[in-house]
Protein backbone atom coordinates (compact mmCIF):
# COMPACT_ATOMS: atom_id res chain seq x y z
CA UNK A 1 8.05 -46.45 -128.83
CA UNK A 2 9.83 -49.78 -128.12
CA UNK A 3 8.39 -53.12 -128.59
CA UNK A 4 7.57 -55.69 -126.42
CA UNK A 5 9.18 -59.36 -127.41
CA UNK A 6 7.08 -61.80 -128.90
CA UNK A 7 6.87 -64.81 -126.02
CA UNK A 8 6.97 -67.94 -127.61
CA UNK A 9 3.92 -69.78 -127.11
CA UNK A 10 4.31 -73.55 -125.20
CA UNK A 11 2.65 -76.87 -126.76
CA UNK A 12 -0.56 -77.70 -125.27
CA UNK A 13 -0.18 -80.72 -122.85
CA UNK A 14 -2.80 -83.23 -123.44
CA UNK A 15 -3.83 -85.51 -121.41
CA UNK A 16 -4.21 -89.22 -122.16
CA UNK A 17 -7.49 -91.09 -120.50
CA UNK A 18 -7.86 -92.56 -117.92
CA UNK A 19 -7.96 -96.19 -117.59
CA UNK A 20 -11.41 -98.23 -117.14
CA UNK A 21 -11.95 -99.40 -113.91
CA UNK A 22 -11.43 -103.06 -113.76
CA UNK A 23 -15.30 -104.60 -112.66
CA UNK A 24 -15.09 -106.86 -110.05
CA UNK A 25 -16.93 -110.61 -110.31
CA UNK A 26 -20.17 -110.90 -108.67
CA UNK A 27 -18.49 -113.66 -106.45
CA UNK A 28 -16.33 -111.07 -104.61
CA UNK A 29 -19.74 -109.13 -103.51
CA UNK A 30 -20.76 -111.97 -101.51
CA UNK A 31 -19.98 -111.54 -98.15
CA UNK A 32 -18.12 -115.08 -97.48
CA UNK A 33 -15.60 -114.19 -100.46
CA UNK A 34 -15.33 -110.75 -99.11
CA UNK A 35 -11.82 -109.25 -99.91
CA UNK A 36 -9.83 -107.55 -96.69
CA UNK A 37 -7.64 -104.55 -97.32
CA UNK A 38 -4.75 -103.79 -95.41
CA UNK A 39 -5.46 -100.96 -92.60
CA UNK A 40 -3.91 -97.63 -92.68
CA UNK A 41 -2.33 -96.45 -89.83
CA UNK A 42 -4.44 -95.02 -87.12
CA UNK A 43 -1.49 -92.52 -86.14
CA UNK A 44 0.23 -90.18 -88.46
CA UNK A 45 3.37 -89.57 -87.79
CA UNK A 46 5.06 -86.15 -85.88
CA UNK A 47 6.57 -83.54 -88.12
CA UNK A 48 9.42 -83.01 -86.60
CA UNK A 49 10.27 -79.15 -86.88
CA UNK A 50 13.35 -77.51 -86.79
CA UNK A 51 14.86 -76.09 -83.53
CA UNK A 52 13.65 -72.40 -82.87
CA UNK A 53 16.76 -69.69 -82.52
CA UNK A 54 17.60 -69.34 -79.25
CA UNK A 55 16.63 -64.93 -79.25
CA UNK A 56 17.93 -64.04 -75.54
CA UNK A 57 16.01 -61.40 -74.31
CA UNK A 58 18.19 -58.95 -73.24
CA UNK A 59 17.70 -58.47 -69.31
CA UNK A 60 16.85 -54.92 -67.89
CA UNK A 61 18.76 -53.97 -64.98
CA UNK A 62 17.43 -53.37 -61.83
CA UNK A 63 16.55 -49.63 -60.91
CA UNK A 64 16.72 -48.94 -57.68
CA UNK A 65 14.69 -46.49 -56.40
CA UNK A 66 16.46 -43.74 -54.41
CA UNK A 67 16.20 -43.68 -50.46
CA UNK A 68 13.07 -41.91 -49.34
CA UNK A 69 14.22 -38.67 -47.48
CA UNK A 70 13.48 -38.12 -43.96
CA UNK A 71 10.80 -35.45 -42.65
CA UNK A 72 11.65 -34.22 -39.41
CA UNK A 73 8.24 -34.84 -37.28
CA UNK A 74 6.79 -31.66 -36.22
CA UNK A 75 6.68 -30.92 -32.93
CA UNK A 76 3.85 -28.97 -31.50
CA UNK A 77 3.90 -26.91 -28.19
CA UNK A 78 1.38 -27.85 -25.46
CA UNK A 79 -1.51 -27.58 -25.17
CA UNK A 80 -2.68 -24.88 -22.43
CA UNK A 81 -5.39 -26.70 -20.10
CA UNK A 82 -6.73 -23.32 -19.37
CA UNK A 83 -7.69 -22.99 -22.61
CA UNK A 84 -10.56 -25.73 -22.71
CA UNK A 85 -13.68 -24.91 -21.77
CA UNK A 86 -15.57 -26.32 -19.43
CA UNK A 87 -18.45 -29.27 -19.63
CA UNK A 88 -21.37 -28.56 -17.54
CA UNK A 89 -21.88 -32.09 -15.35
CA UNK A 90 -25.99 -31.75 -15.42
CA UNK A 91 -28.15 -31.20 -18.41
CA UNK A 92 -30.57 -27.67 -17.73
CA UNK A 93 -34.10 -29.00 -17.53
CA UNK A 94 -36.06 -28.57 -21.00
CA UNK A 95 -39.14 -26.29 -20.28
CA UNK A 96 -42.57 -28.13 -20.59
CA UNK A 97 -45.10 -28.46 -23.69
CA UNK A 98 -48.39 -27.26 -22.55
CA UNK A 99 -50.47 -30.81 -23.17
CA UNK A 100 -53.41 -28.82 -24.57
CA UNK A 101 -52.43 -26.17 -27.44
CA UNK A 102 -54.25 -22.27 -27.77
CA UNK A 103 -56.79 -22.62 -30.40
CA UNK A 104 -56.02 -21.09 -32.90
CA UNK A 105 -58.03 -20.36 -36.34
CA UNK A 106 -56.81 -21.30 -39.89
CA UNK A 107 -59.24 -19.61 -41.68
CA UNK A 108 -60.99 -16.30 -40.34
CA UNK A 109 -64.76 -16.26 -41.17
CA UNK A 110 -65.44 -13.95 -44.11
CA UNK A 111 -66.25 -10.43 -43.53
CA UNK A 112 -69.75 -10.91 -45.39
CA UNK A 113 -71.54 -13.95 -46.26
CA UNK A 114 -73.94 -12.91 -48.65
CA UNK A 115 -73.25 -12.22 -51.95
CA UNK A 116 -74.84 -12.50 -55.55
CA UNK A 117 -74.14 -16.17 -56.32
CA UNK A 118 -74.36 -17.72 -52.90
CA UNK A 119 -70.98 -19.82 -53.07
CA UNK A 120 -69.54 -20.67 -50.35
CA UNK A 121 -66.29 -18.60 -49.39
CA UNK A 122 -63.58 -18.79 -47.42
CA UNK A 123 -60.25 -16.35 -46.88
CA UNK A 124 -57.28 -17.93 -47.57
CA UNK A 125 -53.85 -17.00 -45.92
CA UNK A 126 -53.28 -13.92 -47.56
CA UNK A 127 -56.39 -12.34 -46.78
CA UNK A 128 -57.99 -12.19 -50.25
CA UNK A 129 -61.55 -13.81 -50.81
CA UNK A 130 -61.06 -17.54 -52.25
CA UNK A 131 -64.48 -19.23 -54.01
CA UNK A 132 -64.44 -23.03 -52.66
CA UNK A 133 -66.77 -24.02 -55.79
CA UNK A 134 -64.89 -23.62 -58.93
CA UNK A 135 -67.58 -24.92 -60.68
CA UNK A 136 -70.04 -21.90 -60.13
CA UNK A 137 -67.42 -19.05 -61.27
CA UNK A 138 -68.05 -16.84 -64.43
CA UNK A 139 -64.63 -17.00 -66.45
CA UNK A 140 -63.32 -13.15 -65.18
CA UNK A 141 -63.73 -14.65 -61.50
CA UNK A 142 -61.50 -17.69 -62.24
CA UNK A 143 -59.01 -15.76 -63.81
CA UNK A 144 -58.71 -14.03 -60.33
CA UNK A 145 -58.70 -17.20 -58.58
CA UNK A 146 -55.88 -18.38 -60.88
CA UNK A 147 -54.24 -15.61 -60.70
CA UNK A 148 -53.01 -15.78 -57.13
């Protein structure tokens, strides 16, 4: 197995202190003995950067489409007149509604009105026997009402 080289290790830099700060006299506090700095510049100069590589885009050429071809226009033979049929001029008169209609019953009276329980009953379209008062059935009765 091979062995790695031994690096050589570098001196340590070390770093000297920094100076004090120098303390300024009380004097230059005060605002008559104030001291001005100079101003920096309230506009940084433009980098100036290098000129980009002119990359010409290669131009695609110009397809042209080719010519649409012609469809003859069909031509149709005429139309026989004797053909069409003919539009009546007047409208037939609509037969009149009777203003007063026959009377007719929606529910026939029941065959017999008397029964056990005395509800009222009335026969519904299909001819069976319908209880109007659900209240008064027995539980096999309103099966048979439910049923239809």
């Amino acid at each position: 197995m091979p062995t790695l080289p031994v690096i050589p290790s570098l001196p340590k830099a070390t770093l000297s202190p920094l100076p004090a700060m120098p303390t300024l006299p009380k004097a230059a506090l005060q605002p008559s003995l104030a001291i001005t700095l100079p101003t920096a510049p309230t506009t940084l100069p433009k980098p100036t950067l290098p000129p980009l590589p002119s990359t010409k885009i290669p131009s695609l050429p110009n397809p042209t489409l080719p010519a649409m071809p012609t469809v003859p226009k069909a031509t149709l033979p005429p139309f026989p007149a004797s053909s069409l049929p003919t539009i009546p001029t007047s409208i037939p008169s609509i037969p009149t509604v009777p203003a007063t209609l026959p009377n007719i019953p929606f529910f026939s009276p029941p065959p017999s009105t008397t029964s056990s329980d005395n509800a009222p009953k009335f026969v519904d379209f299909s001819g069976q026997m319908c209880v109007r008062s659900v209240k008064q059935l027995s539980g096999q009765a309103m099966a048979q009402v439910l049923s239809f």
